[in-house]
Protein backbone atom coordinates (compact mmCIF):
# COMPACT_ATOMS: atom_id res chain seq x y z
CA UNK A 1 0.00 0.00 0.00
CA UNK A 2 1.14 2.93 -1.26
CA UNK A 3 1.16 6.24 1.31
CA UNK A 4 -0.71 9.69 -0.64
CA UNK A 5 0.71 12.92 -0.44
CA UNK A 6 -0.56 16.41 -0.67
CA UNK A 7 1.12 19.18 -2.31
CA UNK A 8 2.25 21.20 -0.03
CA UNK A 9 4.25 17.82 1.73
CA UNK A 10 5.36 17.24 -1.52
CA UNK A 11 6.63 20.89 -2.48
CA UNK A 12 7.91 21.06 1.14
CA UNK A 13 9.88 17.89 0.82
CA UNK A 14 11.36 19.11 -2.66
CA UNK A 15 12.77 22.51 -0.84
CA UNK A 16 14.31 20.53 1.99
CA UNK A 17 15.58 18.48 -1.04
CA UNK A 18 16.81 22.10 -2.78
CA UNK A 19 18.17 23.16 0.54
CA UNK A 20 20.37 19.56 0.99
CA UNK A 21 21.60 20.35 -2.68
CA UNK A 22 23.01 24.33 -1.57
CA UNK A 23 25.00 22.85 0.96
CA UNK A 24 26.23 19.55 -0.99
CA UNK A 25 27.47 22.40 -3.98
CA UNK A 26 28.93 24.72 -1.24
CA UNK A 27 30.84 21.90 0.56
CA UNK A 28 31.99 20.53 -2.85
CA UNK A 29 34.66 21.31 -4.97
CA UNK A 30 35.51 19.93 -8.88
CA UNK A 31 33.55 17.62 -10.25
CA UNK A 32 31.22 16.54 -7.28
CA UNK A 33 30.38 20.38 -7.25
CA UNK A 34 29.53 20.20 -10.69
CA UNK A 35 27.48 17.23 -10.41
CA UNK A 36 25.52 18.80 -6.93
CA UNK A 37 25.00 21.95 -9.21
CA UNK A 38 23.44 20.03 -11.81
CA UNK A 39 21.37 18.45 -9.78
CA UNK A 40 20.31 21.30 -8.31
CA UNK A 41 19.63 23.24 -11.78
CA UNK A 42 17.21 20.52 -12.85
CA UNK A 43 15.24 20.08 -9.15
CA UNK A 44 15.08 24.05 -9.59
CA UNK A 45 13.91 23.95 -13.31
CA UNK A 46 11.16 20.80 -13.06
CA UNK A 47 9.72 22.11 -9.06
CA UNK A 48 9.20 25.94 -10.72
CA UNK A 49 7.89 24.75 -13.99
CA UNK A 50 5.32 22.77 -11.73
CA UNK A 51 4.75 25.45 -9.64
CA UNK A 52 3.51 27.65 -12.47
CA UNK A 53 1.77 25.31 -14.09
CA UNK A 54 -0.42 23.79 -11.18
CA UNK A 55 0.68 25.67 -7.45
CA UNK A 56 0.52 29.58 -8.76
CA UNK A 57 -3.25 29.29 -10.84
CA UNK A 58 -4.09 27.19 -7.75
CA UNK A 59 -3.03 30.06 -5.69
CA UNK A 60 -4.54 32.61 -7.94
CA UNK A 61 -7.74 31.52 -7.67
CA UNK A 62 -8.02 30.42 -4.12
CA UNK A 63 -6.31 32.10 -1.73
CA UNK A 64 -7.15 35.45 -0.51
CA UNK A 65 -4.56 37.63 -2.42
CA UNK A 66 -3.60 35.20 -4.76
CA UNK A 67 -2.72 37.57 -7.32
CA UNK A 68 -0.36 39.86 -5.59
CA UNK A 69 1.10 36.65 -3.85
CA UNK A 70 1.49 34.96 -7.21
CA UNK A 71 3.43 37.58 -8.87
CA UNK A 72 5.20 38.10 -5.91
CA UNK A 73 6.95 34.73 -5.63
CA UNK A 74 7.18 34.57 -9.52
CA UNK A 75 9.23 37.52 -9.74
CA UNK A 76 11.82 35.62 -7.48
CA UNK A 77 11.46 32.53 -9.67
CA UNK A 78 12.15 34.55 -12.59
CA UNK A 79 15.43 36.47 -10.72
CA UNK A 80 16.63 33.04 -9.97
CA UNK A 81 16.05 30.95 -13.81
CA UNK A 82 18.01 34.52 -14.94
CA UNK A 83 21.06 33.75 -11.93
CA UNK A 84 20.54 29.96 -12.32
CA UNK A 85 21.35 30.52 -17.07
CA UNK A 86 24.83 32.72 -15.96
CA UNK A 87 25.91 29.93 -13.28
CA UNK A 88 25.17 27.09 -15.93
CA UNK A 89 28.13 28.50 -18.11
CA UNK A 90 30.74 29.30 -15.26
CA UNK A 91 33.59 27.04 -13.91
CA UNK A 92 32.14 26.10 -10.57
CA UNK A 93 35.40 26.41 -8.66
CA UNK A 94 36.12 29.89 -10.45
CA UNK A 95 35.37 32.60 -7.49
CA UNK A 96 32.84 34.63 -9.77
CA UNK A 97 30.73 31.43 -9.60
CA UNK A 98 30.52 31.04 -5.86
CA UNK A 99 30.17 34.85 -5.07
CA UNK A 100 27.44 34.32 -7.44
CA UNK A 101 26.22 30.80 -5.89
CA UNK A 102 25.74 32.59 -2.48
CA UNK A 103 23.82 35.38 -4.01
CA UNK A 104 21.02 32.47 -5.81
CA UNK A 105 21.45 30.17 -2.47
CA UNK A 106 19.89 33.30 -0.26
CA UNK A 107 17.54 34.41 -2.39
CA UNK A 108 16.04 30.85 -3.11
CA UNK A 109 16.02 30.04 0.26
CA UNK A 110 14.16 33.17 0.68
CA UNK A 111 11.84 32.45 -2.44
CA UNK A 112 11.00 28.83 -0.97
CA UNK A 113 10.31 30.41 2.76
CA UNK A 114 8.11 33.00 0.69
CA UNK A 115 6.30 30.03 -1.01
CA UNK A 116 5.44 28.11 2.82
CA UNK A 117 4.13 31.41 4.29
CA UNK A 118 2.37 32.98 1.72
CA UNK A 119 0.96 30.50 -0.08
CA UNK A 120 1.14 27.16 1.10
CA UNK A 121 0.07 27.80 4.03
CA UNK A 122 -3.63 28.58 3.02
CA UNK A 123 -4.07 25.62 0.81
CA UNK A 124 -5.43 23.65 4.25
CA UNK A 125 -7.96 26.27 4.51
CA UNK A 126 -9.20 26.32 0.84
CA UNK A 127 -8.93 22.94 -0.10
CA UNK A 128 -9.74 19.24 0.90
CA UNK A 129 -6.91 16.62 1.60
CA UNK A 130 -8.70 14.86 -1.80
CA UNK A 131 -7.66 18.25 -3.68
CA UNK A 132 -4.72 18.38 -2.13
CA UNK A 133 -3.41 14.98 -3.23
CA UNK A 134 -4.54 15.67 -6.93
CA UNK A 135 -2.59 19.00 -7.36
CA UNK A 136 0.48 16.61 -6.06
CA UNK A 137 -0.63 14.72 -8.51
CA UNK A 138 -0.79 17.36 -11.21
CA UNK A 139 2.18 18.78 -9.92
CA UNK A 140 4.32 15.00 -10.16
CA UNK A 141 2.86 14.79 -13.97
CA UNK A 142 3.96 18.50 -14.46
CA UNK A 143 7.51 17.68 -13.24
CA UNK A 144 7.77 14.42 -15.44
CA UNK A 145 7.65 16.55 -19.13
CA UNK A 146 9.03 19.50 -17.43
CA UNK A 147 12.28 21.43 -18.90
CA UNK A 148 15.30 20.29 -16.64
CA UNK A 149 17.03 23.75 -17.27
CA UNK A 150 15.75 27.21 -16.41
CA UNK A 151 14.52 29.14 -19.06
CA UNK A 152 13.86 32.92 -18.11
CA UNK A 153 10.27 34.15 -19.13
CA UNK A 154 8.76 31.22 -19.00
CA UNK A 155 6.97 32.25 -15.88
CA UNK A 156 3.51 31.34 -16.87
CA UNK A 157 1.13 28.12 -17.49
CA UNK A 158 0.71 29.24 -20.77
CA UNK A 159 4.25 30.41 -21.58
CA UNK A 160 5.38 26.84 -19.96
CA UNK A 161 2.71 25.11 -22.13
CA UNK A 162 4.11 26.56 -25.53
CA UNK A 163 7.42 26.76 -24.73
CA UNK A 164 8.40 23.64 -22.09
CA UNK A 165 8.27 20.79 -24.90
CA UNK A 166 10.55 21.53 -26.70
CA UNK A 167 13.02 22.94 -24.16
CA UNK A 168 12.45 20.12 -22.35
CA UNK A 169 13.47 17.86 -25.18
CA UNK A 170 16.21 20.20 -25.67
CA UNK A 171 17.32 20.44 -22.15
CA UNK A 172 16.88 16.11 -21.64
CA UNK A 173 19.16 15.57 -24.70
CA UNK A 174 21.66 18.04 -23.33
CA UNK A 175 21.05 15.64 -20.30
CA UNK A 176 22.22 12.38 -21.44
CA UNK A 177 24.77 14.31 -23.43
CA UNK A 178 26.90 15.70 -20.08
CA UNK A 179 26.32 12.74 -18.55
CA UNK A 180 27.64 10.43 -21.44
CA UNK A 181 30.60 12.71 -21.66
CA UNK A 182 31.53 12.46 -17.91
């Protein structure tokens, strides 16, 4: 028997996961930085695609607020694809890279604290554990065709819908590529 989730477990176990990956890319150096990074770009890229796609119109049309909130915390998702594209090209041991690291590690930590308080937090009080468990769901599909690299101004459903399938194609050949070539 298989235990059900609801979203906000599930998008509060991803940003302990996000969390776990800052430190394992701060405490790294050479190529198990690089690896932790990657990791971390494609958690980052697949949780916010999801996020706009099911969590933000969710919170749009819910919550009390849900507008302001929404384009609140997509703002910072949109700062951090923009930081997250410049560190994707950068030696990760080069100091530009972790003055730059700290800078994205702050400000998504922020972002994901934003995302509990703001937003999360009223989905007990709008929504049934039944709903609940479908946007995890939703969200779980989402993150299954979503792009694996951020890609700035994609910050909408709509913009995710036209845009994510072929980025994510893109961005999963890329993928195997780095990984076949070590």
């Amino acid at each position: 028997m298989t235990e059900r989730t609801d979203v906000v477990e599930l998008l509060k176990g991803q940003h302990i996961r996000i969390r776990e990956l800052f430190d394992e890319v701060a405490n790294t150096k050479g190529a198990d930085r690089k690896r932790h990074f990657h990791d971390l770009v494609r958690l980052l890229a697949v949780h916010e695609t999801a996020e706009e796609e099911v969590v933000h119109p969710f919170a749009r049309k819910h919550i009390d607020g849900g507008e302001l909130v929404v384009k609140d915390r997509i703002e910072e998702e949109e700062k951090a694809k923009a930081a997250l594209s410049r560190l994707d090209d950068m030696d990760p041991d080069s100091p530009e890279f972790l003055d730059q690291f700290a800078a994205l590690r702050q400000d998504v930590l922020a972002h994901a604290d934003n995302e509990e308080r703001y937003e999360f937090a009223h989905f007990s009080r709008v929504a049934d554990r039944d709903r609940l468990e479908t946007l995890a769901r939703a969200v779980q599909a989402a993150e299954a065709l979503a792009p694996t690299r951020p890609h700035p101004g994609t910050d909408t459903a709509l913009k995710n819908v036209a845009v994510g399938p072929v980025a994510a194609v893109i961005d999963r050949t890329r993928d195997v590529i780095r990984k076949a070539m070590g």
